[in-house]
Structures are given as structure tokens and as C-alpha cells.
C-alpha atoms as a PDB file:
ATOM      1  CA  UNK A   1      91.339 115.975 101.057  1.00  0.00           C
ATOM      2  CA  UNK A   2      94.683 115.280 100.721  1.00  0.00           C
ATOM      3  CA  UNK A   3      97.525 113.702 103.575  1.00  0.00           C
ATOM      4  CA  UNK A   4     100.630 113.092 104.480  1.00  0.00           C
ATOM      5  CA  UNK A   5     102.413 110.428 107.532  1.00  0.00           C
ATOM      6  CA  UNK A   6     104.451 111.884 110.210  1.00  0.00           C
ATOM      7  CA  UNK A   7     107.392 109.709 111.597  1.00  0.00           C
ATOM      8  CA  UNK A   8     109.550 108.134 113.904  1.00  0.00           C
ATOM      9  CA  UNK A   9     113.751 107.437 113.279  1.00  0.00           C
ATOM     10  CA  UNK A  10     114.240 104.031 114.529  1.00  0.00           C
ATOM     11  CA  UNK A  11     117.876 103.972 113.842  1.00  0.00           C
ATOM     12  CA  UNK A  12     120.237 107.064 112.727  1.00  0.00           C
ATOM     13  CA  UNK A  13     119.160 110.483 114.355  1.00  0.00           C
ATOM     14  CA  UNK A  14     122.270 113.062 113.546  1.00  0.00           C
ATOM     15  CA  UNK A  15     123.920 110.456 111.578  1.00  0.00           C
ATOM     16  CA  UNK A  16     121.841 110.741 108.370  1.00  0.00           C
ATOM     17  CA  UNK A  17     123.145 114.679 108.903  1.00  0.00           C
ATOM     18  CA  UNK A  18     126.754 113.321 108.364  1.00  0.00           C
ATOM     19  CA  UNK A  19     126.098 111.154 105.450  1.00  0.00           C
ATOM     20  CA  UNK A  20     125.074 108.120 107.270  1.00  0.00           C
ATOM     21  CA  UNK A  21     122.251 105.786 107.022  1.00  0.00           C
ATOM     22  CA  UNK A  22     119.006 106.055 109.445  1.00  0.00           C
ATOM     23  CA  UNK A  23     115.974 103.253 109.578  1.00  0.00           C
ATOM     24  CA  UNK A  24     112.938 105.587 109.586  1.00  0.00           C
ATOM     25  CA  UNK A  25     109.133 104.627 109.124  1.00  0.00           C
ATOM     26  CA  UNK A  26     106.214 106.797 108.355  1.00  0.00           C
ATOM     27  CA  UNK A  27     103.459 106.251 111.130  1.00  0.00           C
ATOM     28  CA  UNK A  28      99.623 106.072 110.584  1.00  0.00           C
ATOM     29  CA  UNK A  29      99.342 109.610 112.148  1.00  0.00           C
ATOM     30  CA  UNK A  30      98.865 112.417 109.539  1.00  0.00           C
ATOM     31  CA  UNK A  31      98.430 115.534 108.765  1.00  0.00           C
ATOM     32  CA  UNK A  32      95.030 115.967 106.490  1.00  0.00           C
ATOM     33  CA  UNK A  33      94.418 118.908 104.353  1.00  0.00           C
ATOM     34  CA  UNK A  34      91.358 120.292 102.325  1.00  0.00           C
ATOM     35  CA  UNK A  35      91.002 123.897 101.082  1.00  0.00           C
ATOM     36  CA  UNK A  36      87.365 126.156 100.226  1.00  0.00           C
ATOM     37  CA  UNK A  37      87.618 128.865  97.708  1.00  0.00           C
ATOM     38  CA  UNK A  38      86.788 132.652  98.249  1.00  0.00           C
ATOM     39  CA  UNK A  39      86.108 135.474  96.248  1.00  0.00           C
ATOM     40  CA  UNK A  40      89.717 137.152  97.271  1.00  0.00           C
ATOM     41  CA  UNK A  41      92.438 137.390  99.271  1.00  0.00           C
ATOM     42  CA  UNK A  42      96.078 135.768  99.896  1.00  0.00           C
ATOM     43  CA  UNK A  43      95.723 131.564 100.361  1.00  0.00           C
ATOM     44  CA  UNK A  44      95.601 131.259 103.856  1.00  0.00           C
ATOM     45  CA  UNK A  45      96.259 128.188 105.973  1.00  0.00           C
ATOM     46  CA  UNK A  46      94.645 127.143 109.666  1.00  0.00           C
ATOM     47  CA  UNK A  47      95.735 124.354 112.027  1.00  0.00           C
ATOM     48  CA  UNK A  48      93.635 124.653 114.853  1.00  0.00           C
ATOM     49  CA  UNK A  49      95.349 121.751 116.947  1.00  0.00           C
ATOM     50  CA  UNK A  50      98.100 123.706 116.715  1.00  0.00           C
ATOM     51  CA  UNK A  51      96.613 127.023 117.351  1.00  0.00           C
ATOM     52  CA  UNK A  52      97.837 128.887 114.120  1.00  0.00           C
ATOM     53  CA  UNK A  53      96.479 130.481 111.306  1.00  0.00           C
ATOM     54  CA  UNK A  54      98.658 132.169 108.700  1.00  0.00           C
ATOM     55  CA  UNK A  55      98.099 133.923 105.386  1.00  0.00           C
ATOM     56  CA  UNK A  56     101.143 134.057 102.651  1.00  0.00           C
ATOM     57  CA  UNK A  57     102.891 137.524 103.350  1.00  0.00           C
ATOM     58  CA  UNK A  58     103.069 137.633 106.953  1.00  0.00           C
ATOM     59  CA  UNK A  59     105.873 137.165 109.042  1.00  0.00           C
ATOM     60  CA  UNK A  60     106.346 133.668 109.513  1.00  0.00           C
ATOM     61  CA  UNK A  61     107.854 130.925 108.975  1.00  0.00           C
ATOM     62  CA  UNK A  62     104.484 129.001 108.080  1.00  0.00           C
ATOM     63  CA  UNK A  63     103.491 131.470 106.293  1.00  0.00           C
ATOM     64  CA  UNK A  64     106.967 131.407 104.471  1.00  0.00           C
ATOM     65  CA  UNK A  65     106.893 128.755 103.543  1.00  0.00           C
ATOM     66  CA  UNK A  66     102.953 128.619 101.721  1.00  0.00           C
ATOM     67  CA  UNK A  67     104.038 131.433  99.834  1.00  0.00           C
ATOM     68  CA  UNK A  68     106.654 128.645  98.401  1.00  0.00           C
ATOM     69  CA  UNK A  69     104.889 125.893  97.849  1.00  0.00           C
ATOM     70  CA  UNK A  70     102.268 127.957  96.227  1.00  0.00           C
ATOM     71  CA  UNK A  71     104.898 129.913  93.719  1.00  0.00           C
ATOM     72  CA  UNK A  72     106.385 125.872  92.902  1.00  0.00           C
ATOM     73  CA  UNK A  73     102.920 124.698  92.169  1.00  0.00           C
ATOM     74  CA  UNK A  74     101.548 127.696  90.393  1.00  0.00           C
ATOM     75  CA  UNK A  75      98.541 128.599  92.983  1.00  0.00           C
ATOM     76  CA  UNK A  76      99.741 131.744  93.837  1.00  0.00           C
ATOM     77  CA  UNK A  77      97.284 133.615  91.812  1.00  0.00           C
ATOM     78  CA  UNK A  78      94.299 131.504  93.540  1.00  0.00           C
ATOM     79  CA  UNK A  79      92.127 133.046  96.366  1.00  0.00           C
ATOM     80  CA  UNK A  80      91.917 130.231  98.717  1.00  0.00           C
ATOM     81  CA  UNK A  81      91.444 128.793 102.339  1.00  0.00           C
ATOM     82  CA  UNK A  82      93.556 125.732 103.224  1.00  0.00           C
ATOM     83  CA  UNK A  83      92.508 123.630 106.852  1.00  0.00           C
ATOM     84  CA  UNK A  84      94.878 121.260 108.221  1.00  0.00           C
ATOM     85  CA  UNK A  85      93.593 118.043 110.855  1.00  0.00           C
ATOM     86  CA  UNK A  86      96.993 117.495 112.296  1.00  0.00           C
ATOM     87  CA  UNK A  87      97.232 113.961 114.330  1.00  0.00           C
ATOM     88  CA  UNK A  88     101.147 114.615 114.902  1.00  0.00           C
ATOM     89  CA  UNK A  89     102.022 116.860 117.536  1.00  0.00           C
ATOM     90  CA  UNK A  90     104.606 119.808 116.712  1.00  0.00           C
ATOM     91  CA  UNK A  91     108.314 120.231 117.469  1.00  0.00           C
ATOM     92  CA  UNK A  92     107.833 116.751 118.830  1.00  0.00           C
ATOM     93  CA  UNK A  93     110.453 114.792 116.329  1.00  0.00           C
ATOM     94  CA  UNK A  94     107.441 113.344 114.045  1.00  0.00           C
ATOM     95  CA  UNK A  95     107.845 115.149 111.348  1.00  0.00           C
ATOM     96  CA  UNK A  96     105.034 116.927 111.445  1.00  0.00           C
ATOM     97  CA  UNK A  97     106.448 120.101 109.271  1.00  0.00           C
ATOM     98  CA  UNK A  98     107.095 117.621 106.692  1.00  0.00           C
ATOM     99  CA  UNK A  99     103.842 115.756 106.609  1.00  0.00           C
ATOM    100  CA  UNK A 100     102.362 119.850 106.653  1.00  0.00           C
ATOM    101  CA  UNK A 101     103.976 120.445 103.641  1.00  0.00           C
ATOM    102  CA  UNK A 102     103.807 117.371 101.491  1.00  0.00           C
ATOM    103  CA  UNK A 103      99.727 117.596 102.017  1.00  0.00           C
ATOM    104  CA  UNK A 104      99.813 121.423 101.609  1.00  0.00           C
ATOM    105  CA  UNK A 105     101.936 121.301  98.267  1.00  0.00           C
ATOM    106  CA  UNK A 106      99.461 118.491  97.368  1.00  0.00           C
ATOM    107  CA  UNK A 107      95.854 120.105  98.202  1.00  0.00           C
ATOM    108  CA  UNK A 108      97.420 123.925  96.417  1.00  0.00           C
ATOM    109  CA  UNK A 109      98.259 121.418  93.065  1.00  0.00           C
ATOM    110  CA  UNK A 110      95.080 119.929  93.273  1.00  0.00           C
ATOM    111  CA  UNK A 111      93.245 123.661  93.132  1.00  0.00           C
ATOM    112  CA  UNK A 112      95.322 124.980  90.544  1.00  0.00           C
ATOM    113  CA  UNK A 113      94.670 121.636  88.619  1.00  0.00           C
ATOM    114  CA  UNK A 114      97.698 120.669  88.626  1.00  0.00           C
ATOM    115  CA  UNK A 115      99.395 117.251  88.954  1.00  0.00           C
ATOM    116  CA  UNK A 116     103.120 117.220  90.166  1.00  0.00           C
ATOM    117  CA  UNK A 117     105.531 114.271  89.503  1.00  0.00           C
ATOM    118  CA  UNK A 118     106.530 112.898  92.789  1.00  0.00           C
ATOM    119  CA  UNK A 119     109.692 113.202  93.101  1.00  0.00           C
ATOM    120  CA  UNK A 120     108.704 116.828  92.302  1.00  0.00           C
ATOM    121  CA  UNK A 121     106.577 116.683  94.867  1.00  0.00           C
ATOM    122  CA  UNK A 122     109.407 116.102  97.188  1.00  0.00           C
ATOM    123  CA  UNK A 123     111.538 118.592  95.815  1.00  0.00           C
ATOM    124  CA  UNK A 124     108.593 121.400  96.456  1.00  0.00           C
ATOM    125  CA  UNK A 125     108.011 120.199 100.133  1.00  0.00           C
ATOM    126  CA  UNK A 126     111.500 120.399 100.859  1.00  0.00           C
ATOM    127  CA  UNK A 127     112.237 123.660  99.840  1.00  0.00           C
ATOM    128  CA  UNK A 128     109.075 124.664 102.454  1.00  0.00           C
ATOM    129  CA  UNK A 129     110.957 122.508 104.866  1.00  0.00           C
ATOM    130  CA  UNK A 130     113.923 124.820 104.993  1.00  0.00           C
ATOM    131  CA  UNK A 131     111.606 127.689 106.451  1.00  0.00           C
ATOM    132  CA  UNK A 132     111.640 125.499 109.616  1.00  0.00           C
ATOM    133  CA  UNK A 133     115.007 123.406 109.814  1.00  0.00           C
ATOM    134  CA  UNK A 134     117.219 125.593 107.360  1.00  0.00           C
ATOM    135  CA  UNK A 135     119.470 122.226 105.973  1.00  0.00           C
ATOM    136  CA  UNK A 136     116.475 119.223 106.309  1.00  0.00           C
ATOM    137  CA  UNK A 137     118.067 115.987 105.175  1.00  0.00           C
ATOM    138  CA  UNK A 138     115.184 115.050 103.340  1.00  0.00           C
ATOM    139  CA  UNK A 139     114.211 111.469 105.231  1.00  0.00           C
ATOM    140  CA  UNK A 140     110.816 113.516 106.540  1.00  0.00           C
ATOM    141  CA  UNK A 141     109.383 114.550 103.153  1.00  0.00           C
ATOM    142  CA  UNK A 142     110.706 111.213 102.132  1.00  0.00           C
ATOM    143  CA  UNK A 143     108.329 109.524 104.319  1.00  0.00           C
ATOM    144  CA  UNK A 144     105.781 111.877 104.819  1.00  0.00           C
ATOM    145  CA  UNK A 145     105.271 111.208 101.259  1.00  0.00           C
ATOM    146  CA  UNK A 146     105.357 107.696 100.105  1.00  0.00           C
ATOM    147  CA  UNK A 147     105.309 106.054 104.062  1.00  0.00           C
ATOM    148  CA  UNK A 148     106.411 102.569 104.457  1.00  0.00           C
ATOM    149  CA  UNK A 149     109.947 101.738 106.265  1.00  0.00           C
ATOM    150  CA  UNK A 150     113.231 102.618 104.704  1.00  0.00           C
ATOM    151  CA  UNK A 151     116.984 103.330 104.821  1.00  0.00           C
ATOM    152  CA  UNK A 152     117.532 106.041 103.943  1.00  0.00           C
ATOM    153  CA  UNK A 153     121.112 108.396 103.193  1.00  0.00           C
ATOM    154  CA  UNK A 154     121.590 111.722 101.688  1.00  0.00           C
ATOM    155  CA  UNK A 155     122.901 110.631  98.598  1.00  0.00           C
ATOM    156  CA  UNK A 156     120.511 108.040  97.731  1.00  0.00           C
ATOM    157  CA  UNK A 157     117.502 108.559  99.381  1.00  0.00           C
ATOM    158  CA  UNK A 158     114.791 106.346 100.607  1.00  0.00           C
ATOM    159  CA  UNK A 159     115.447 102.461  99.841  1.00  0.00           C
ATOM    160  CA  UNK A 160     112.414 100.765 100.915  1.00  0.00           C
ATOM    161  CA  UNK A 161     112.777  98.118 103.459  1.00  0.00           C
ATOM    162  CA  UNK A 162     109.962  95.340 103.518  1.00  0.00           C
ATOM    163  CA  UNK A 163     109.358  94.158 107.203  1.00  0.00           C
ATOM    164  CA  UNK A 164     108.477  90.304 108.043  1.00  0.00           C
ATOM    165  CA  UNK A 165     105.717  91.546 110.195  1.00  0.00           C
ATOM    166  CA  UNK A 166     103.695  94.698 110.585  1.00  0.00           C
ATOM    167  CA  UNK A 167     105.738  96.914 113.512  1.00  0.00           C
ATOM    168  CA  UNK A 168     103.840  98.565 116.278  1.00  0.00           C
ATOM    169  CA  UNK A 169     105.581 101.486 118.396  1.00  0.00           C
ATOM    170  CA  UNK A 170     104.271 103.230 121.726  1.00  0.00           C
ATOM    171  CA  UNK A 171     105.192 106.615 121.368  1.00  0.00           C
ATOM    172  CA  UNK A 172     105.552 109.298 124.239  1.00  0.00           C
ATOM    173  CA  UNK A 173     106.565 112.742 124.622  1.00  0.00           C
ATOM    174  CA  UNK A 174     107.978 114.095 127.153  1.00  0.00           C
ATOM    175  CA  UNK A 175     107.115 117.333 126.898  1.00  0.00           C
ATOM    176  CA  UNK A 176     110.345 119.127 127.173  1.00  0.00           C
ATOM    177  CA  UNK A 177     111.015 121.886 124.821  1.00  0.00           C
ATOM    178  CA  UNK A 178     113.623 121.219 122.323  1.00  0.00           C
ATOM    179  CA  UNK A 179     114.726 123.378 118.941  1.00  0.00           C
ATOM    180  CA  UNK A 180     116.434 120.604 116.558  1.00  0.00           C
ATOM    181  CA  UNK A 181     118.645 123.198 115.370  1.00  0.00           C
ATOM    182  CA  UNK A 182     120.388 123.267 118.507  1.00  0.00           C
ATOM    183  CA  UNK A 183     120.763 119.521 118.935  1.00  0.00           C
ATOM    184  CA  UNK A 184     122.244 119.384 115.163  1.00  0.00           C
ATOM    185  CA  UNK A 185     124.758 122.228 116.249  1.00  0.00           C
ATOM    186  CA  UNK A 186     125.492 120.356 119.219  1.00  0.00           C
ATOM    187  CA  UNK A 187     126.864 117.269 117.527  1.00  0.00           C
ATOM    188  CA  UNK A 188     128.199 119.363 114.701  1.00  0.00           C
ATOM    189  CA  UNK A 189     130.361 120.902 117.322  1.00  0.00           C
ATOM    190  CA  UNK A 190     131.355 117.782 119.053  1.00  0.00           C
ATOM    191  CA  UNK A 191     132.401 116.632 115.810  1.00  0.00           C
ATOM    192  CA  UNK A 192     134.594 119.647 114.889  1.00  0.00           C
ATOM    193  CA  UNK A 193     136.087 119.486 118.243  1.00  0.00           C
ATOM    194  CA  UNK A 194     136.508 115.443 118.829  1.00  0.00           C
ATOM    195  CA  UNK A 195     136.204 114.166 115.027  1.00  0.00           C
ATOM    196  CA  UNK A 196     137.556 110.869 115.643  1.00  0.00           C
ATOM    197  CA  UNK A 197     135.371 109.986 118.362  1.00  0.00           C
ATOM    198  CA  UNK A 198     132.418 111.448 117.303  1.00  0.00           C
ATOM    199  CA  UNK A 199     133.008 110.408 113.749  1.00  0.00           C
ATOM    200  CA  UNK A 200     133.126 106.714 115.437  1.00  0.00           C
ATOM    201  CA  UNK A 201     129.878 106.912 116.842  1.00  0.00           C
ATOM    202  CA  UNK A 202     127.966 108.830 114.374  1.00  0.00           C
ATOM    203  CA  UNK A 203     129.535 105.348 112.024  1.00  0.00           C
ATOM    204  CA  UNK A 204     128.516 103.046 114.484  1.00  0.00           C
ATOM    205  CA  UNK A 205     125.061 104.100 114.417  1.00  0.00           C
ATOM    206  CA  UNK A 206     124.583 104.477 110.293  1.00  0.00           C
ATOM    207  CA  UNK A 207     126.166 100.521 110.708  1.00  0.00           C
ATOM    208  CA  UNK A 208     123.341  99.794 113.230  1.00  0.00           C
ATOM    209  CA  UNK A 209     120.857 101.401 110.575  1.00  0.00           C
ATOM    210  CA  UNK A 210     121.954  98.704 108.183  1.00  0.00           C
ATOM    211  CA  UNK A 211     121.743  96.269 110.704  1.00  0.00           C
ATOM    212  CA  UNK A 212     118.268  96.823 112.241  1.00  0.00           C
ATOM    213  CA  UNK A 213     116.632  96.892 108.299  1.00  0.00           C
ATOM    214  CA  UNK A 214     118.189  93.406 108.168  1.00  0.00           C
ATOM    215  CA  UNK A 215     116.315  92.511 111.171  1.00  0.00           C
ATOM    216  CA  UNK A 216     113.002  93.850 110.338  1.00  0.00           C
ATOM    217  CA  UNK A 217     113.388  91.769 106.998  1.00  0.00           C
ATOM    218  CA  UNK A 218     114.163  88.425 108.925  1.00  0.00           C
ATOM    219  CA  UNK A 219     111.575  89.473 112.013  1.00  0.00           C
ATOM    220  CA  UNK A 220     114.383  89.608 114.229  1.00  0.00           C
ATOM    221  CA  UNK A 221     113.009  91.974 116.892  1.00  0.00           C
ATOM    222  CA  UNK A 222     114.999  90.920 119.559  1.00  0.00           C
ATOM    223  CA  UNK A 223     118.019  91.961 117.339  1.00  0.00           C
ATOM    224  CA  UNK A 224     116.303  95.140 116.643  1.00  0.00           C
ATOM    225  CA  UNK A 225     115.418  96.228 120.226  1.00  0.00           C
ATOM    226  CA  UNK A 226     119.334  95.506 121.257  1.00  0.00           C
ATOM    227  CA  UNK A 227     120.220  98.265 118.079  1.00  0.00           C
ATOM    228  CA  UNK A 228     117.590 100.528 118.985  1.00  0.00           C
ATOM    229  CA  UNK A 229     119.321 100.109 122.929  1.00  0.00           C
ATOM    230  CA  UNK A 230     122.726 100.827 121.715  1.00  0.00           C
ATOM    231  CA  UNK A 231     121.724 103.608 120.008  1.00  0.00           C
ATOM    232  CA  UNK A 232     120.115 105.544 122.650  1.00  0.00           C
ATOM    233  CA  UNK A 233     123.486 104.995 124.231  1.00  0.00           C
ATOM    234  CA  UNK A 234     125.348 106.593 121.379  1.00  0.00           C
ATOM    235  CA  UNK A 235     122.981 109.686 121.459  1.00  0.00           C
ATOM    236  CA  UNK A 236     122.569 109.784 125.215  1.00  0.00           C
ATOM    237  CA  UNK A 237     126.520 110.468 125.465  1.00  0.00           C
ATOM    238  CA  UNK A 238     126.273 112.656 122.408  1.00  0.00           C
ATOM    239  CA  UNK A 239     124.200 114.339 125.113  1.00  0.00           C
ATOM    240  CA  UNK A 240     121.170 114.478 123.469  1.00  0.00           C
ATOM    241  CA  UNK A 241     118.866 112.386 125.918  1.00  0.00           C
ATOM    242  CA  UNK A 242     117.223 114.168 128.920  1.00  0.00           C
ATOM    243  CA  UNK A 243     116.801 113.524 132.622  1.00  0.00           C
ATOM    244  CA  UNK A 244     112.832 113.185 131.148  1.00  0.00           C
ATOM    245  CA  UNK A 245     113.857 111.210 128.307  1.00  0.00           C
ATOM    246  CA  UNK A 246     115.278 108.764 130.599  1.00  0.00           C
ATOM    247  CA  UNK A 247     112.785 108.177 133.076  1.00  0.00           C
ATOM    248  CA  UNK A 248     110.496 107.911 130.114  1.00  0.00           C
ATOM    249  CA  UNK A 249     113.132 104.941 128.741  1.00  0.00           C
ATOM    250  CA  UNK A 250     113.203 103.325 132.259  1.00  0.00           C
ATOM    251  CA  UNK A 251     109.612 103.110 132.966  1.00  0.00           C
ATOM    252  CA  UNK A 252     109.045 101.470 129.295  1.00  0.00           C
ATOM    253  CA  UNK A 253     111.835  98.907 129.835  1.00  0.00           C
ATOM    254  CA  UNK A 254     110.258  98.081 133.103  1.00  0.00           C
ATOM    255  CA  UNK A 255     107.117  97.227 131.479  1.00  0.00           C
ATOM    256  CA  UNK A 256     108.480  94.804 129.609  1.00  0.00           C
ATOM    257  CA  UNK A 257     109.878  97.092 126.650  1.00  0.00           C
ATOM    258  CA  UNK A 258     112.872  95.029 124.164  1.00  0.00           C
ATOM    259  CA  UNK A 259     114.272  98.865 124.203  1.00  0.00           C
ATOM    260  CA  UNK A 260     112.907 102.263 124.479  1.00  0.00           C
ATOM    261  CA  UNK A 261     115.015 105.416 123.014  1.00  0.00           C
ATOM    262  CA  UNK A 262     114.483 109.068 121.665  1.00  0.00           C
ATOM    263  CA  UNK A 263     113.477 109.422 118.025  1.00  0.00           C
ATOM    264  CA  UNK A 264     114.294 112.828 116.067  1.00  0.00           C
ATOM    265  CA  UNK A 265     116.828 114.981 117.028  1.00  0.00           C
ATOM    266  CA  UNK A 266     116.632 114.591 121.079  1.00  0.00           C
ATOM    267  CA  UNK A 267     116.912 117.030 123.687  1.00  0.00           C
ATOM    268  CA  UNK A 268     113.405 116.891 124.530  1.00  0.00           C
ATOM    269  CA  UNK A 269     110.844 115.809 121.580  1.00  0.00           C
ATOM    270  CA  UNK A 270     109.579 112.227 121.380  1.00  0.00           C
ATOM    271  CA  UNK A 271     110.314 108.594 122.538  1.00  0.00           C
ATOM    272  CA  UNK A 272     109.591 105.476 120.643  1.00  0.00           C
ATOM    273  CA  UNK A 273     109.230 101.930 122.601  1.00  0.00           C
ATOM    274  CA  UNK A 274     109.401  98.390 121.010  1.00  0.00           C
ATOM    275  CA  UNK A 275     107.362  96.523 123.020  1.00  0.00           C
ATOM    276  CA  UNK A 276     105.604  93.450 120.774  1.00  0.00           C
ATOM    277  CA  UNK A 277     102.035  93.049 122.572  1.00  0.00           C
ATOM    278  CA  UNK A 278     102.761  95.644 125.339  1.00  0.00           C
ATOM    279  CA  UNK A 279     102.537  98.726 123.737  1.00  0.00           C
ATOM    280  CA  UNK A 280      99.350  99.369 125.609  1.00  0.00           C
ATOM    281  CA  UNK A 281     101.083  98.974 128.841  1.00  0.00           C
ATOM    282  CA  UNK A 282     103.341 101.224 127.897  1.00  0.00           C
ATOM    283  CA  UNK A 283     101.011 103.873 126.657  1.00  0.00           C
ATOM    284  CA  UNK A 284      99.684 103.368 130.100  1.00  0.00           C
ATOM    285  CA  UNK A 285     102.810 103.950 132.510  1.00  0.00           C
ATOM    286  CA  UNK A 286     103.948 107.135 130.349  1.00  0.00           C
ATOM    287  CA  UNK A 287      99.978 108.359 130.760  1.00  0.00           C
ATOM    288  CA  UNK A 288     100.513 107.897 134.445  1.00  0.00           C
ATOM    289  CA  UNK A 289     103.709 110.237 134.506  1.00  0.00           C
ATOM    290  CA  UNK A 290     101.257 112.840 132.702  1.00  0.00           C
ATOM    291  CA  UNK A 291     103.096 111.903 129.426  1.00  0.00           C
ATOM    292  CA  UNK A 292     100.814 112.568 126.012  1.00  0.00           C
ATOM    293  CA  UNK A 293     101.522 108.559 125.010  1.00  0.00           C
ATOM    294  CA  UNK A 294     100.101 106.506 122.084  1.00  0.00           C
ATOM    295  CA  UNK A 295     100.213 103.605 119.808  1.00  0.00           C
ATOM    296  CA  UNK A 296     101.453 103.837 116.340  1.00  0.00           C
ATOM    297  CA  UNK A 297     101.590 101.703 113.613  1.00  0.00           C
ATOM    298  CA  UNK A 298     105.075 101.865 111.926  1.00  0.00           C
ATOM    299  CA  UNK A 299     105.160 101.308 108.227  1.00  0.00           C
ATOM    300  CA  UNK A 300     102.041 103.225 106.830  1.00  0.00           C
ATOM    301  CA  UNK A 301     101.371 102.570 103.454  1.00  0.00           C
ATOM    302  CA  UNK A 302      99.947 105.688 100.977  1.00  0.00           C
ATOM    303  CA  UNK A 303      96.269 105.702 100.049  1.00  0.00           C
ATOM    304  CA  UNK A 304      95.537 104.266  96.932  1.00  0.00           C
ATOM    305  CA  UNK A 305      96.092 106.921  93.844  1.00  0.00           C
ATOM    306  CA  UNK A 306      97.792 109.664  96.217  1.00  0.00           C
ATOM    307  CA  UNK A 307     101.389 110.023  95.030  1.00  0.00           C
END
């Protein structure tokens, strides 16, 4: 069996697109994948928590993108049935196409026999990625594959980031439909048609990226949650938090949350609360506004000999 973490953008959504810096940390959610061989037929792939089943050659974008990873790991000559556990939600902002394609690239290596560099690894995942997200800045394979906490930017990837104290998250999500194509256009636009102020914000919040890997390093949470609260500001009048979001954000803070914001690209998808020794209570008031809620560990750390 072979996995992959899903994640959660502490710091950074949209301004890791621009060339900024975003805190990100895998999560100990994954998506687990093993695969059966058969006498014939194309490799096929099955997520049952997600209701789909695909085959390479059909007309979509999962199946898309199998048809790559198996052509960039040599398996497409193999007759074989890949099954996918998936503990990440989808379209939720958790990077749960990424973790789907770093474990399916891994399990189609492993039945050709194959073992693929990491950073190769990456490279193959990625190029399934663009079936879904069409220009994927990279930070969710980046994760997905070697977890932990990191900065990371376009041109230099993931920079590891060593907290002073394991970091626990309650996660919620709201439930709203969102496409994160359409939130990326959205601040692409506002950008092309308000470039200094945007471009001020979208800075403000790669400086804030810096800033809150500084704090996890010193366990400065407090500094972190004030961060994480100015930077649902910066994306809420980027106008990419939701009436749902919101009430989500208020009913964390009043249980006790240091801040509460959207993680991903917003417009529906996923919230993440800091909340040291109340992430239970939090889990709880978002399960009481029928909210799918849970706790995460931020920070997940590869099994041992899985690259």
C-alpha cells in the first residue's frame, strides 16, 4: 500500500500563485492506495468515498490523468486494478488531487518495479495535477509527498520549517461548492485591474508567511493566530470568504479559537481553526451547524522508507 498527506495553507492562499511565499503543512489525513493484477484490460482506478471509478481512456479528467502517470512511470503496458481509501474530502482545499496522485504514481512504480527519484516523483504527480487545476503551483504535491511544515515559493520550493511543538488544527467545511479555478481568476483579475493594491496585499500576506514560520519555530502561537487573523482579512476583501465561511470563523473564535480562517483557494472549500486544547470544542460547534468538522494533526511526517 502506498500514501500520500492531504493539506491545509496556513499562511499564503493566491499569493504563492504570484510568486509569494505560503506556510503550508501536510495533515495526518491521506489518501492510501493498493492495486490487484488481472489477466487484461486498461489500469483502472476506484475511490469509493468519492463515488468514482475510472479506467485510462475515458473521458475524464481522473482518468486523464492515470493515463499520465502511468506513461511517466512505464505501467502503461500493465493490466491492473488500483483502489484508493481517501480520508480527505474532494474539492474541499486539502489537497486531495495531489495526495491522489503522489500515491497513484507511487503504487503504478511499485507494479512495474520501478523506483522513481523523488523529486521525480514530484515532477510525475504534477503533471497529473494539471488535469484538475491546469497551472498547480506545486506546494500540494510538495506536501502530499514528503509532509511536514514548510515555506514554500515557486521558485524554490518547499523549505522545511521545524515547529517548537507538534500543531493541532480543527478543520471544517462548509460545504459550499467552490471551483479553485474561479477563485484564482478572481484575484488574477483584481490584480490586472487594481495592481497596486492587490499587489500590496497579495505582499503582505507572502510577508506574513515568513512571519508565522518564525513563530512556529519559537512556539509563538499567539503570534501565529494574529497572522492567520490578518490573513483571512486580506482574502475576505479579496472576496474570497463566504457568508458560510464566516459564520464558520465566528462560531470557532467564540469557542475560544486564537483565529479561525479559510485554507485553499476560498469561496467555499475548507476552514482551519487554531485553537491549542480546544480543537474538540470546535469540532463540536461546527458539528452542531451540520458542518463535516475534525481534528488534524499539522505536520505529518512520511512513513519510514516511502519517498
Amino acid at each position: 500500500m502506498t500514501s500520500a498527506f492531504g493539506k491545509v495553507i496556513l499562511i499564503g492562499e493566491h499569493a504563492v500563485v504570484h510568486g509569494h511565499p505560503a506556510l503550508a503543512a501536510a495533515i495526518d489525513r491521506q489518501v492510501k492506495v493498493w492495486f490487484e493484477g488481472r489477466p487484461s484490460g486498461p489500469i483502472s482506478l476506484s475511490v469509493p468515498h468519492w463515488n468514482v471509478s475510472v479506467s485510462v481512456g475515458e473521458e475524464h479528467p481522473l482518468a486523464e490523468a492515470l493515463g499520465i502517470l502511468a506513461r511517466e512511470v512505464s505501467a502503461e503496458h500493465l493490466s491492473v486494478s488500483l483502489h484508493a481509501l481517501a480520508e480527505l474530502p474532494p474539492a474541499a482545499g486539502l489537497g486531495s488531487s495531489a495526495a491522489t496522485m503522489v500515491a497513484v504514481a507511487r503504487a503504478l512504480a511499485a507494479a512495474a518495479g520501478r523506483r522513481v527519484d523523488p523529486h521525480r516523483l514530484e515532477d510525475i504527480a504534477t503533471a497529473g495535477e494539471r488535469c484538475f487545476h491546469g497551472n498547480p503551483s506545486g506546494i500540494d504535491v510538495a506536501l502530499a509527498a514528503r509532509g511536514g511544515i514548510g515555506l514554500f515559493r515557486r521558485v524554490t520550493g518547499l523549505v522545511p520549517v521545524a515547529p517548537a511543538e507538534p500543531l493541532e488544527l480543527a478543520v471544517g467545511l462548509s460545504g459550499e461548492p467552490r471551483r479553485t479555478g474561479d477563485m484564482v481568476a478572481r484575484v488574477a483579475n483584481a490584480l490586472s485591474a487594481r495592481p497596486e493594491e492587490t499587489g500590496l496585499r497579495l505582499e503582505e500576506l507572502g510577508a506574513a508567511a515568513f512571519a508565522g514560520a518564525a513563530a512556529l519555530e519559537d512556539g509563538n502561537l499567539g503570534r501565529l493566530g494574529q497572522l492567520m487573523a490578518r490573513a483571512q482579512e486580506i482574502l475576505g476583501g479579496l472576496g474570497l470568504s463566504t457568508r458560510g465561511i464566516d459564520g464558520m470563523i465566528d462560531a470557532a473564535l467564540r469557542e475560544g479559537a486564537l483565529a479561525a480562517k479559510l485554507t485553499g483557494a476560498g469561496g467555499g472549500g475548507a476552514v482551519i481553526a487554531l485553537a491549542p486544547g480546544k480543537s474538540d470544542d470546535i469540532v463540536a460547534a461546527w458539528r452542531a451547524l451540520g458542518k463535516n468538522a475534525f481534528r488534524v494533526r499539522a505536520g505529518a511526517s512520511p512513513i519510514h522508507g516511502e519517498t
